[in-house]
PDB file of N, CA and C in Angstrom:
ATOM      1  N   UNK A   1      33.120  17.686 -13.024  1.00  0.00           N
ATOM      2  CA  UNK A   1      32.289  18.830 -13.288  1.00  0.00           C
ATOM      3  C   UNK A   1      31.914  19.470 -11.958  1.00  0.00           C
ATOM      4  N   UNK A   2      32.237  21.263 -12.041  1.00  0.00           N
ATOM      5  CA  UNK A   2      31.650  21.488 -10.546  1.00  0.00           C
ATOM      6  C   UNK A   2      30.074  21.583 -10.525  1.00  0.00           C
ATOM      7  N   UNK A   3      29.842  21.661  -9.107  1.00  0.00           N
ATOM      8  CA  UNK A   3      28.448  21.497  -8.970  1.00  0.00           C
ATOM      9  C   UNK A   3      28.098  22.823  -8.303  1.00  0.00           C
ATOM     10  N   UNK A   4      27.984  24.155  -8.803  1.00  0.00           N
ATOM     11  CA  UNK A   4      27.846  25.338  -8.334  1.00  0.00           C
ATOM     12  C   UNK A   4      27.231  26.061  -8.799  1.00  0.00           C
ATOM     13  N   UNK A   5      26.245  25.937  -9.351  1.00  0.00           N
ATOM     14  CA  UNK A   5      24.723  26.034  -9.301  1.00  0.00           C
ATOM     15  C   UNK A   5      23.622  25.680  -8.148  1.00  0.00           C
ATOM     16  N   UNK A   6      23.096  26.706  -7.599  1.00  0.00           N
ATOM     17  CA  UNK A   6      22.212  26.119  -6.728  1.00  0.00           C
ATOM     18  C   UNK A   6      20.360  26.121  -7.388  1.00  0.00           C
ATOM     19  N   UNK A   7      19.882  25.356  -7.232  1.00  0.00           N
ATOM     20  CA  UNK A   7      18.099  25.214  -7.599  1.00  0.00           C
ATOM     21  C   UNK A   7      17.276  24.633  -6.458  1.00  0.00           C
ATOM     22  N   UNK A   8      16.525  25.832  -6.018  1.00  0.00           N
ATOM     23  CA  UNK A   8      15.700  26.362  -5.221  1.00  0.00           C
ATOM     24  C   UNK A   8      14.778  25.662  -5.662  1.00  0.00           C
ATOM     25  N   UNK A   9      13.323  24.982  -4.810  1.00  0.00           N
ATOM     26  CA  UNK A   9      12.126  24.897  -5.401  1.00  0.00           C
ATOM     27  C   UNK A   9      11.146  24.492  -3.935  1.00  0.00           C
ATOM     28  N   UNK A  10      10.012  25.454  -3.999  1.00  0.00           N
ATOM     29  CA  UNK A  10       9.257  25.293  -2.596  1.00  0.00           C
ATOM     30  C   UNK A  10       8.365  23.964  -2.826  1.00  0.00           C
ATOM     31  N   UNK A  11       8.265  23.221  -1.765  1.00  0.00           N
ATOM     32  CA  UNK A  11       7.894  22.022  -1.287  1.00  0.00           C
ATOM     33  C   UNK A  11       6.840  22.327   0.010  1.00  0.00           C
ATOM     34  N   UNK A  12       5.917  21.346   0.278  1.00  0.00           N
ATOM     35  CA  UNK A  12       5.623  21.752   1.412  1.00  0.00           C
ATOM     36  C   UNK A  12       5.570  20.763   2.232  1.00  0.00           C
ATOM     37  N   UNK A  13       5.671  21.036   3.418  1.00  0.00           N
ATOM     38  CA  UNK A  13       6.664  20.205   4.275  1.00  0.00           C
ATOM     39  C   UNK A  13       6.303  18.500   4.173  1.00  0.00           C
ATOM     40  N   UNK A  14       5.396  18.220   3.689  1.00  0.00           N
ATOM     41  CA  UNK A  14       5.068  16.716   3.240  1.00  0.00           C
ATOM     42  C   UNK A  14       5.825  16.283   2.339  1.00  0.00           C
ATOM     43  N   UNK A  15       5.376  16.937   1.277  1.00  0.00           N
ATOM     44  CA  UNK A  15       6.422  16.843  -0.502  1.00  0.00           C
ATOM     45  C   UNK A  15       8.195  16.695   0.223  1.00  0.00           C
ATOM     46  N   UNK A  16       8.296  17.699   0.999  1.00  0.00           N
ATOM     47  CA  UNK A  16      10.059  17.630   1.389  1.00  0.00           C
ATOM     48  C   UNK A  16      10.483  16.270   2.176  1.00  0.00           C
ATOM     49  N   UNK A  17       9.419  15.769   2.894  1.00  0.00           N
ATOM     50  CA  UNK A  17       9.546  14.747   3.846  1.00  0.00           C
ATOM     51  C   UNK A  17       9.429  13.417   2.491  1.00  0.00           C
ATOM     52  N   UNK A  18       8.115  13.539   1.758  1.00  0.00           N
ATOM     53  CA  UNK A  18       8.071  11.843   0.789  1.00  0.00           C
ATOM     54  C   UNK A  18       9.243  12.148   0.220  1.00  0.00           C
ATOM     55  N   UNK A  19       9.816  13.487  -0.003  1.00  0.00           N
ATOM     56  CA  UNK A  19      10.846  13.091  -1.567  1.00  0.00           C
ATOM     57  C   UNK A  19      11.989  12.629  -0.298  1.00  0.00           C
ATOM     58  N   UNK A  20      12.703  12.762   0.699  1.00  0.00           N
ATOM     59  CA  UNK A  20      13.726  12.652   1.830  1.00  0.00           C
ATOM     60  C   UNK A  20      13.397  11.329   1.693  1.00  0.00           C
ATOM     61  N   UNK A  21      12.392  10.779   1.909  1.00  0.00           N
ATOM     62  CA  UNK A  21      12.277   9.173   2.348  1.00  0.00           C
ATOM     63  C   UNK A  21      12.575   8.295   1.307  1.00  0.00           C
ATOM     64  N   UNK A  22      11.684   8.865  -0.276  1.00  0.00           N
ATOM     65  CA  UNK A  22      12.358   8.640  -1.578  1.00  0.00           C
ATOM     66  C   UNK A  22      13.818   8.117  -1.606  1.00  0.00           C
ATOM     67  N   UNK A  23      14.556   8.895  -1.490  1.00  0.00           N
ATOM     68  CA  UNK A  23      15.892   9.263  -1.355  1.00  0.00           C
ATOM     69  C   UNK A  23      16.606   8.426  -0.603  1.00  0.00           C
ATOM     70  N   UNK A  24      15.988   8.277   0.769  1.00  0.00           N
ATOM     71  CA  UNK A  24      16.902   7.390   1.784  1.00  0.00           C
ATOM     72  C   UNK A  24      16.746   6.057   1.118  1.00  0.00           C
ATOM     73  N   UNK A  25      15.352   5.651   0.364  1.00  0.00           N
ATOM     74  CA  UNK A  25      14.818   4.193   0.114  1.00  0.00           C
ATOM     75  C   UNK A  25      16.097   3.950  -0.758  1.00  0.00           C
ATOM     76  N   UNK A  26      16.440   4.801  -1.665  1.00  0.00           N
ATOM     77  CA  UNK A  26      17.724   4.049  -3.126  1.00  0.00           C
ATOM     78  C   UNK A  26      19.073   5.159  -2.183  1.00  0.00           C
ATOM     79  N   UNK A  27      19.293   4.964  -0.933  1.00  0.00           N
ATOM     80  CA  UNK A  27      20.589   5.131  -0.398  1.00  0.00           C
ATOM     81  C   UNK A  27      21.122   6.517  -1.146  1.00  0.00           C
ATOM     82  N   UNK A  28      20.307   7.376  -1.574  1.00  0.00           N
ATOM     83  CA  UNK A  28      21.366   8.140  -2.240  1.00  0.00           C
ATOM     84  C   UNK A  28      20.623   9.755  -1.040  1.00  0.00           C
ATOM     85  N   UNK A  29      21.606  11.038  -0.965  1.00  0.00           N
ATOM     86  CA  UNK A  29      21.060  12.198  -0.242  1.00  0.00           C
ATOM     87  C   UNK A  29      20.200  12.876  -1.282  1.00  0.00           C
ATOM     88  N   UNK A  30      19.532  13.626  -1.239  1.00  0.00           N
ATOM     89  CA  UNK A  30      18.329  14.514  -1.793  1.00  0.00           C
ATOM     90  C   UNK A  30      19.025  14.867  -2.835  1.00  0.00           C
ATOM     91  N   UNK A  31      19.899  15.696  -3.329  1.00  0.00           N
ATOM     92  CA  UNK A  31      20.687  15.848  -4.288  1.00  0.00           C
ATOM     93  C   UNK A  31      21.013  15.136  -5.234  1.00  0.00           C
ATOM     94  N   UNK A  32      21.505  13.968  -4.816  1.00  0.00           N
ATOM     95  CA  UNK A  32      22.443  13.243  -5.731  1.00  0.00           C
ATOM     96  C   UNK A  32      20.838  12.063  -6.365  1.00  0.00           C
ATOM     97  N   UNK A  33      19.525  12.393  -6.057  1.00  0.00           N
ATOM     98  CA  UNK A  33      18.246  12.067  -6.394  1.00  0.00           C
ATOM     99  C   UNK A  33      17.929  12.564  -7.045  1.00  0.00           C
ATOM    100  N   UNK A  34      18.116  14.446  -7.123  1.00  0.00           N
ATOM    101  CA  UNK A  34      17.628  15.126  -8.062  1.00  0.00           C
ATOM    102  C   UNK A  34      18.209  15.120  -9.246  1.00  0.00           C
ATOM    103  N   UNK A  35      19.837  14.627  -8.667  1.00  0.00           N
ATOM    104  CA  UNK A  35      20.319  14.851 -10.350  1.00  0.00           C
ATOM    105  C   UNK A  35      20.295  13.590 -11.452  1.00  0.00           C
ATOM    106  N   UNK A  36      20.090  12.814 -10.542  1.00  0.00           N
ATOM    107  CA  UNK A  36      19.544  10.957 -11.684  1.00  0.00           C
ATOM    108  C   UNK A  36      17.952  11.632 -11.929  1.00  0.00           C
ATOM    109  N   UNK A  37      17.573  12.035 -11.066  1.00  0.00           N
ATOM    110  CA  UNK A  37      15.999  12.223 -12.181  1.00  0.00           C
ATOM    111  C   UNK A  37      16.023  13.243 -13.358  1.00  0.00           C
ATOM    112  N   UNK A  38      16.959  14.394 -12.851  1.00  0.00           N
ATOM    113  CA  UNK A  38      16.657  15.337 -14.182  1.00  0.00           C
ATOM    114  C   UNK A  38      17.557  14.620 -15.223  1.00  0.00           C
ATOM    115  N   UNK A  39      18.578  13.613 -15.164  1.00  0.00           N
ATOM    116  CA  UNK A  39      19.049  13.239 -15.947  1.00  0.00           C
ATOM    117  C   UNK A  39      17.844  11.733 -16.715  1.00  0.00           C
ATOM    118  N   UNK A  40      16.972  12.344 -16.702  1.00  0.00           N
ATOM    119  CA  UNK A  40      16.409  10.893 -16.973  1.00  0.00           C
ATOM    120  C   UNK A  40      16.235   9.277 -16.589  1.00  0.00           C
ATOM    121  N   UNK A  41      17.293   9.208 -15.461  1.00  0.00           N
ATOM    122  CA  UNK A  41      17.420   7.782 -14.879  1.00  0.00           C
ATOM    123  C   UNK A  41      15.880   7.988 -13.374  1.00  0.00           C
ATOM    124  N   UNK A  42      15.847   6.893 -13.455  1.00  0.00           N
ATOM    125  CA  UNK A  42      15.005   6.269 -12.374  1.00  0.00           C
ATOM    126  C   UNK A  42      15.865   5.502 -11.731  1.00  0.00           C
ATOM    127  N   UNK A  43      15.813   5.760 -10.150  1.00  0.00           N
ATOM    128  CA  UNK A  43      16.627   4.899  -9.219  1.00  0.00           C
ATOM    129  C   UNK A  43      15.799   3.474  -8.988  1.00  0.00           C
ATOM    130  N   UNK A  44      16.648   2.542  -8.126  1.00  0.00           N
ATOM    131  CA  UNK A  44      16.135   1.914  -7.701  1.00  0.00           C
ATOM    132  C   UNK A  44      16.474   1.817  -6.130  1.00  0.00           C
ATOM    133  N   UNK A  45      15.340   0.957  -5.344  1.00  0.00           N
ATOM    134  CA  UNK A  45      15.556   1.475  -3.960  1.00  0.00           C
ATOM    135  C   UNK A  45      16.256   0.278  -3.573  1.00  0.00           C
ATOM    136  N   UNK A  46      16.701   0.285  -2.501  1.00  0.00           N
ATOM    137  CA  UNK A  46      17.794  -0.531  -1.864  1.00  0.00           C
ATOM    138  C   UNK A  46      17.417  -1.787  -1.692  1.00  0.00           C
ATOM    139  N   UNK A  47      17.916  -2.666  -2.032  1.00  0.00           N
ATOM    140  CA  UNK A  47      17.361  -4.012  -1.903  1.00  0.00           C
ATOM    141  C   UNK A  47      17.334  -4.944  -0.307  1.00  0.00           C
ATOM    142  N   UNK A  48      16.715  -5.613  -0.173  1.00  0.00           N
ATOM    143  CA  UNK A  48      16.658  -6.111   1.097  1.00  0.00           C
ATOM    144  C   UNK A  48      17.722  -7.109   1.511  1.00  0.00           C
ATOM    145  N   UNK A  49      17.752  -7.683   2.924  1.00  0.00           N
ATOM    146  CA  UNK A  49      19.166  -8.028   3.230  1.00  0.00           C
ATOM    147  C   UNK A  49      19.194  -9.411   2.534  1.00  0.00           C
ATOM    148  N   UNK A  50      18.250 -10.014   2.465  1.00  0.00           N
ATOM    149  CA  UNK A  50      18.384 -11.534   1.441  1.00  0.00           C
ATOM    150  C   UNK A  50      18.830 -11.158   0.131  1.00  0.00           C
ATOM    151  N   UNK A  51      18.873 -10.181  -0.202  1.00  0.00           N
ATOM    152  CA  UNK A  51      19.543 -10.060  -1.687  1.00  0.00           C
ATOM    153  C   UNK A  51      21.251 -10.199  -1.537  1.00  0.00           C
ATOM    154  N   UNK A  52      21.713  -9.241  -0.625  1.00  0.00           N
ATOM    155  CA  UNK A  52      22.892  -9.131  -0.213  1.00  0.00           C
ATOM    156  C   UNK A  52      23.417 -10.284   0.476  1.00  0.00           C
ATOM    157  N   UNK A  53      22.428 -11.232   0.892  1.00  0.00           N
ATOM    158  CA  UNK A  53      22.903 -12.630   1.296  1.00  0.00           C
ATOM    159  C   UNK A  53      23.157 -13.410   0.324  1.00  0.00           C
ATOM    160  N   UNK A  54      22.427 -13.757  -0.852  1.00  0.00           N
ATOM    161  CA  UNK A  54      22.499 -14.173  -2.225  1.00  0.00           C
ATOM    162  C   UNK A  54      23.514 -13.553  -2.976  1.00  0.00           C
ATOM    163  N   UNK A  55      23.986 -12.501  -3.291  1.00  0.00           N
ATOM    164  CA  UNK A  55      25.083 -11.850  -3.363  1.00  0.00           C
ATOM    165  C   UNK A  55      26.727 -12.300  -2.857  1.00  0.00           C
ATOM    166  N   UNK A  56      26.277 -12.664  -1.686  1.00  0.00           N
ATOM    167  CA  UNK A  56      27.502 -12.731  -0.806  1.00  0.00           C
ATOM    168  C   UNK A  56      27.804 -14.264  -1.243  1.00  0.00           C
ATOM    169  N   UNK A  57      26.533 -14.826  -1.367  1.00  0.00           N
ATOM    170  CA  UNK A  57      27.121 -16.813  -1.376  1.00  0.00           C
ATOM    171  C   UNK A  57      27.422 -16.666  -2.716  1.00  0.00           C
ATOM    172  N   UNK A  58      26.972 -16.154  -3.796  1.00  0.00           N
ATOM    173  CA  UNK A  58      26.989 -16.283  -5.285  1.00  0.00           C
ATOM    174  C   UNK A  58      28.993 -15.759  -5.280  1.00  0.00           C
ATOM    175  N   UNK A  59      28.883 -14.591  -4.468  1.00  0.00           N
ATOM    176  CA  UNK A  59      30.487 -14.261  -4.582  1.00  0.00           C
ATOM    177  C   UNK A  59      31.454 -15.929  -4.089  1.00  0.00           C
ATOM    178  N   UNK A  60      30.840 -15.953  -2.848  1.00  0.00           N
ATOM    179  CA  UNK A  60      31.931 -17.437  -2.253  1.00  0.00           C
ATOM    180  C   UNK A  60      31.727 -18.337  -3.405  1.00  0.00           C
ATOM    181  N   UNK A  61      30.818 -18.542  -4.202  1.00  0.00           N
ATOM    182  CA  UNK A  61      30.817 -20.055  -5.333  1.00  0.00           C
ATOM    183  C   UNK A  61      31.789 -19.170  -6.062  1.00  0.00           C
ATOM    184  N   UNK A  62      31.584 -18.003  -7.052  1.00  0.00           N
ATOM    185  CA  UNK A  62      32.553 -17.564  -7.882  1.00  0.00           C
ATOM    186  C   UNK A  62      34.051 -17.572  -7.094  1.00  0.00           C
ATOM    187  N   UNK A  63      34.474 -17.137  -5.603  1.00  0.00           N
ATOM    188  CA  UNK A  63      35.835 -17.524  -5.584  1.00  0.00           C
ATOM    189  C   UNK A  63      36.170 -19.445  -5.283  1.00  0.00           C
ATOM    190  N   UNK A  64      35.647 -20.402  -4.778  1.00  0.00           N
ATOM    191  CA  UNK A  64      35.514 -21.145  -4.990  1.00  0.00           C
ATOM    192  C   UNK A  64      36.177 -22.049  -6.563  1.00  0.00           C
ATOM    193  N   UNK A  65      35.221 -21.796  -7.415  1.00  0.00           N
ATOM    194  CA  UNK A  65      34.866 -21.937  -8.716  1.00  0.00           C
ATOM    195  C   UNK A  65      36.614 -21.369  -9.245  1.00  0.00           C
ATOM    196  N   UNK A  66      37.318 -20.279  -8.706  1.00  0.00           N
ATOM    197  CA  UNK A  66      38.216 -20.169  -9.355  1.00  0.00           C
ATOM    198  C   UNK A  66      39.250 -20.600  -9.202  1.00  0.00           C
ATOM    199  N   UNK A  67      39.236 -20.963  -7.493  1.00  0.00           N
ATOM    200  CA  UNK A  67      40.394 -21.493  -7.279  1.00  0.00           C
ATOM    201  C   UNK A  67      40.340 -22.999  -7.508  1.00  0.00           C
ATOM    202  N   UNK A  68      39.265 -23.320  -8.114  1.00  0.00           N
ATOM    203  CA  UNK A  68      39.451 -24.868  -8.364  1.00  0.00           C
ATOM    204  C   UNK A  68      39.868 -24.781  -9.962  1.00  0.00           C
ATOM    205  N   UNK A  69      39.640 -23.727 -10.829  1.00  0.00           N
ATOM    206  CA  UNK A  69      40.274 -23.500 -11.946  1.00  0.00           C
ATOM    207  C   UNK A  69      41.794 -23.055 -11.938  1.00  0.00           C
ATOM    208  N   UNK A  70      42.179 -22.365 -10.691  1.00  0.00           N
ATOM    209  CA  UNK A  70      43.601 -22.248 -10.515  1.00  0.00           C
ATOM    210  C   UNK A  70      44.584 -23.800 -10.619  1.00  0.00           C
ATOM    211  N   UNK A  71      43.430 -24.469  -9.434  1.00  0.00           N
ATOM    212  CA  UNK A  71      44.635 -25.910  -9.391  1.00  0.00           C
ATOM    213  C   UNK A  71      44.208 -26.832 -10.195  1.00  0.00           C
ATOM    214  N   UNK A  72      43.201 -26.529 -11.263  1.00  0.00           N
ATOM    215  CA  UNK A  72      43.534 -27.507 -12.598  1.00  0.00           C
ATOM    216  C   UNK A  72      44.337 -26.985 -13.515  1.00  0.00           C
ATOM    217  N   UNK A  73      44.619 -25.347 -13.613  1.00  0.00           N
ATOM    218  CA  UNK A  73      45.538 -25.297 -14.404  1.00  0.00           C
ATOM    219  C   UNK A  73      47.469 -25.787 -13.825  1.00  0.00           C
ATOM    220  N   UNK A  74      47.245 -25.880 -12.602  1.00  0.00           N
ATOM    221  CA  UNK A  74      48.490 -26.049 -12.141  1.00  0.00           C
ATOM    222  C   UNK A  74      48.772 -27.804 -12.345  1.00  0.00           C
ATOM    223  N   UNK A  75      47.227 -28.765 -12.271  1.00  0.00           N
ATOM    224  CA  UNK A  75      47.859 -30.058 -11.975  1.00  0.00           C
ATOM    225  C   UNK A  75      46.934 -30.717 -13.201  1.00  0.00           C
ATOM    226  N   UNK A  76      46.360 -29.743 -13.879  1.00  0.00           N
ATOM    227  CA  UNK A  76      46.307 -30.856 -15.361  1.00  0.00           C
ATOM    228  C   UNK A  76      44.658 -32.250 -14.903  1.00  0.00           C
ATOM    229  N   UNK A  77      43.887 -31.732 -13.542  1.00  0.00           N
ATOM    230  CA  UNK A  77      43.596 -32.554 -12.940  1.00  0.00           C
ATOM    231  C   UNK A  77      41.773 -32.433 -13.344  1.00  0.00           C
ATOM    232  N   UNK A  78      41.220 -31.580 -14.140  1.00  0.00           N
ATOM    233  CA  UNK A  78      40.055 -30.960 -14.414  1.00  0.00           C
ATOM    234  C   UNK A  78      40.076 -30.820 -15.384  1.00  0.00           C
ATOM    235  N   UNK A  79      38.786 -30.723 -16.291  1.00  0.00           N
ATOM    236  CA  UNK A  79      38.130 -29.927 -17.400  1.00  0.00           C
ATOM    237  C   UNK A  79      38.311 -28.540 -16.964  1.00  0.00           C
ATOM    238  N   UNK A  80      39.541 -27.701 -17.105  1.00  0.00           N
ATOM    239  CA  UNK A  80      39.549 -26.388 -16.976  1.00  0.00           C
ATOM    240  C   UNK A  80      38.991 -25.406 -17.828  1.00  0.00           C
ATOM    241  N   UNK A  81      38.997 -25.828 -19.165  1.00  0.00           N
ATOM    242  CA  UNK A  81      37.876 -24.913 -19.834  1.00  0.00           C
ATOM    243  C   UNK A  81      36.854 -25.183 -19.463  1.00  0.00           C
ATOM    244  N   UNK A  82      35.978 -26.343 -19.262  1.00  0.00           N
ATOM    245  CA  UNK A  82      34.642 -26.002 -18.741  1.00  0.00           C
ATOM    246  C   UNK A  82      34.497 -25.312 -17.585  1.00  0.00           C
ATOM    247  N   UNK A  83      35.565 -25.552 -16.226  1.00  0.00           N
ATOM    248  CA  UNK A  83      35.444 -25.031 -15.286  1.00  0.00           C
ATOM    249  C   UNK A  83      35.343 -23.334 -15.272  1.00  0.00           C
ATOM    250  N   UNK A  84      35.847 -23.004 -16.416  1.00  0.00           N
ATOM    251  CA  UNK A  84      36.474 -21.752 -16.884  1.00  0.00           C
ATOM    252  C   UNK A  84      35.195 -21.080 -17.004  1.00  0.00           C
ATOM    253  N   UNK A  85      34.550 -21.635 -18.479  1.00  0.00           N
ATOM    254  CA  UNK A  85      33.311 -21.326 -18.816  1.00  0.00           C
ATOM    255  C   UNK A  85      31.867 -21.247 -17.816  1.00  0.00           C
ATOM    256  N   UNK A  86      32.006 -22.192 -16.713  1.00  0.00           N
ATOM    257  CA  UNK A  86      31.427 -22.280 -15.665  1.00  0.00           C
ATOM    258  C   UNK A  86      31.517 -20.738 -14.817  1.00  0.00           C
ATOM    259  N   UNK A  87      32.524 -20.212 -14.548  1.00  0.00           N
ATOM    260  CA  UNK A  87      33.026 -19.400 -14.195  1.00  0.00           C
ATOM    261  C   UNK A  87      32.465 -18.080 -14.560  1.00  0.00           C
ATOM    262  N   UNK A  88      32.526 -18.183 -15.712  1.00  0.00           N
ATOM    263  CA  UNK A  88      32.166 -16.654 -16.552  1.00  0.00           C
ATOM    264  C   UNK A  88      31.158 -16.779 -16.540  1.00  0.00           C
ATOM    265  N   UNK A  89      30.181 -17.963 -16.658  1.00  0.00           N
ATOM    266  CA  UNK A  89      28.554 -18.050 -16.664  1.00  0.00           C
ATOM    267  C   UNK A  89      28.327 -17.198 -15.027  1.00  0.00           C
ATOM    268  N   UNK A  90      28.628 -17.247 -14.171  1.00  0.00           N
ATOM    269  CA  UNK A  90      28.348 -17.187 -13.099  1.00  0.00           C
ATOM    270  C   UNK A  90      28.944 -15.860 -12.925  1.00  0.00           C
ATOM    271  N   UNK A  91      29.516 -15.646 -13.184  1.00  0.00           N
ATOM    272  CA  UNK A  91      29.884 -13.898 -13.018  1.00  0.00           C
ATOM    273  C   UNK A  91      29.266 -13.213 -13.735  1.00  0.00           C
ATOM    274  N   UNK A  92      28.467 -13.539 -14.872  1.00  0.00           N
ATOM    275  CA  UNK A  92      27.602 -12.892 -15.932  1.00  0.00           C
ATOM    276  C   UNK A  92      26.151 -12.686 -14.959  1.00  0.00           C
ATOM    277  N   UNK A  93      26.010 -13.925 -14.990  1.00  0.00           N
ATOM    278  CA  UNK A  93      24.539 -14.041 -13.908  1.00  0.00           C
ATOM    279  C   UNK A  93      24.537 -12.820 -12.639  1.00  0.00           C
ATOM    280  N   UNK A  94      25.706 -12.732 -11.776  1.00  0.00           N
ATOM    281  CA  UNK A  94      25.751 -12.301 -10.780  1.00  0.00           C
ATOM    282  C   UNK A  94      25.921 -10.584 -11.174  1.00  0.00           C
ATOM    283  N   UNK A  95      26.693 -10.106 -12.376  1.00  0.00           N
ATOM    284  CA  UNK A  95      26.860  -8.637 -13.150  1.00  0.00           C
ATOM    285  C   UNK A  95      24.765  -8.253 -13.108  1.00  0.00           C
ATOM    286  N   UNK A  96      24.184  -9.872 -13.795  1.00  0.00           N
ATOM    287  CA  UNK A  96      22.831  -9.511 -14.352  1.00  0.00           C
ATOM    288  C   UNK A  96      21.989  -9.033 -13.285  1.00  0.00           C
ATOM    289  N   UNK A  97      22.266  -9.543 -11.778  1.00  0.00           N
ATOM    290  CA  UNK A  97      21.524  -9.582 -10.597  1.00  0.00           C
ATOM    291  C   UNK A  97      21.845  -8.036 -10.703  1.00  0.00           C
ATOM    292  N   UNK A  98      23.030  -7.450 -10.156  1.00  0.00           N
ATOM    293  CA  UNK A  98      23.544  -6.060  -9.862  1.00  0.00           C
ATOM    294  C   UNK A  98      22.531  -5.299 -10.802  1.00  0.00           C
ATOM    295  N   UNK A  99      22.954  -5.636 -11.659  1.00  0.00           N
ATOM    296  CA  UNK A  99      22.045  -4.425 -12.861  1.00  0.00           C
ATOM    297  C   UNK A  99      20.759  -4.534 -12.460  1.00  0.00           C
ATOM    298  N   UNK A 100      19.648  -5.938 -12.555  1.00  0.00           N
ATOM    299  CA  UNK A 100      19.044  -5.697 -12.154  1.00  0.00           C
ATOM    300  C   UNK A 100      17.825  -5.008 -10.766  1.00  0.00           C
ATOM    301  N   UNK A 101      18.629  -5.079  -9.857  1.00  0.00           N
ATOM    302  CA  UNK A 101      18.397  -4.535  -8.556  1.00  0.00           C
ATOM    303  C   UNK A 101      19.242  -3.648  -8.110  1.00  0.00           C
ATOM    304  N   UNK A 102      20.064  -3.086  -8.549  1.00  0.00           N
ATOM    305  CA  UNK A 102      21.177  -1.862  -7.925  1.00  0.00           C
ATOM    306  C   UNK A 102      21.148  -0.773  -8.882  1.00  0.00           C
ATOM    307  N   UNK A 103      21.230  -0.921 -10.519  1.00  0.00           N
ATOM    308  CA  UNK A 103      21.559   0.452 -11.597  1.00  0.00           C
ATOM    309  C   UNK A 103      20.280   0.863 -11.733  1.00  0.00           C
ATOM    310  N   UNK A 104      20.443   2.421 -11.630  1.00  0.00           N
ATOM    311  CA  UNK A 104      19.295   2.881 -12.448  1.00  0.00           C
ATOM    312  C   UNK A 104      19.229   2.768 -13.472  1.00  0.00           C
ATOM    313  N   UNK A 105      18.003   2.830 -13.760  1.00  0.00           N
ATOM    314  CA  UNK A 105      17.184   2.855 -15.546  1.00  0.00           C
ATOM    315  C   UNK A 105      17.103   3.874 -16.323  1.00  0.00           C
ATOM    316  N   UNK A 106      17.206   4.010 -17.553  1.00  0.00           N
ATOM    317  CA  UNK A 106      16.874   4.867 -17.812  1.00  0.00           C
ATOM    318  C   UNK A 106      15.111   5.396 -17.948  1.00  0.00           C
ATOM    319  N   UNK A 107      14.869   6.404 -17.703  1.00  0.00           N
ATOM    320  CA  UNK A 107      13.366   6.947 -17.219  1.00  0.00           C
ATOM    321  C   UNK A 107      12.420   7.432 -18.826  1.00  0.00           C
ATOM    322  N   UNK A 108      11.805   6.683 -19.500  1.00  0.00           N
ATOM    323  CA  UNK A 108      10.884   6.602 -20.450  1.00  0.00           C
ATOM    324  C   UNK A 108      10.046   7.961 -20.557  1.00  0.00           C
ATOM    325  N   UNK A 109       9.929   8.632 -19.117  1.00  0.00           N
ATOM    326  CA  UNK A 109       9.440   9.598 -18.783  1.00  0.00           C
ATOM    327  C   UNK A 109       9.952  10.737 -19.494  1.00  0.00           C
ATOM    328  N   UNK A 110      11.146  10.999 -19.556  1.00  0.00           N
ATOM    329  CA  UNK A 110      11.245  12.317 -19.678  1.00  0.00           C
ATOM    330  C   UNK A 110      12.168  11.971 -21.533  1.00  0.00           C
ATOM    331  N   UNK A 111      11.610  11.125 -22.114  1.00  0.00           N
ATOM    332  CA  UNK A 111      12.523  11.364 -23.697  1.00  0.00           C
ATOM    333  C   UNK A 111      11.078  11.882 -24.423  1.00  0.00           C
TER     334      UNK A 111
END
């Protein structure tokens, strides 16, 4: 969809500065802020670097976790369905983290 419409609206130089800082907090530019709010979503702001550390180890157990499901399916040597199921538990969990701290919401506000 193009975006070629322009919307004007006076601020004064405080309002322009909190909503900028707004904006930088959930990583997104002034724009791409205005258009999750008029669409009803609420952002969320960027999470801190221990999240992304938790993130990062939760990723190493999930590749881990698979390649030890790779070489039970190759040597017959594991509970590979549980390992399996293990697997998907943990990628579910880690989908649940994302959503919870990265997607916007939808905004209660404006229905």
């Amino acid at each position: 969809m193009a975006k070629n419409e322009i919307f004007k609206a006076r601020l004064t130089l405080q309002e322009k500065e909190d909503y900028a800082r707004k904006a930088q907090r959930c990583c997104l530019d002034m724009s791409a802020l205005f258009r999750l709010l008029i669409r009803g979503y609420e952002p969320k702001e960027k999470p801190d670097e221990e999240f992304y550390a938790h993130m990062r180890e939760l990723s190493g157990i999930a590749n881990n976790i698979n390649q030890l499901t790779m070489k039970a399916h190759t040597y017959g040597g594991i509970d590979a369905a549980r390992l399996e199921a293990e697997l998907e538990r943990l990628n579910q969990f880690q989908l649940a983290i994302e959503k919870k701290y990265l997607e916007p919401e939808k905004s209660r506000l404006w229905q």
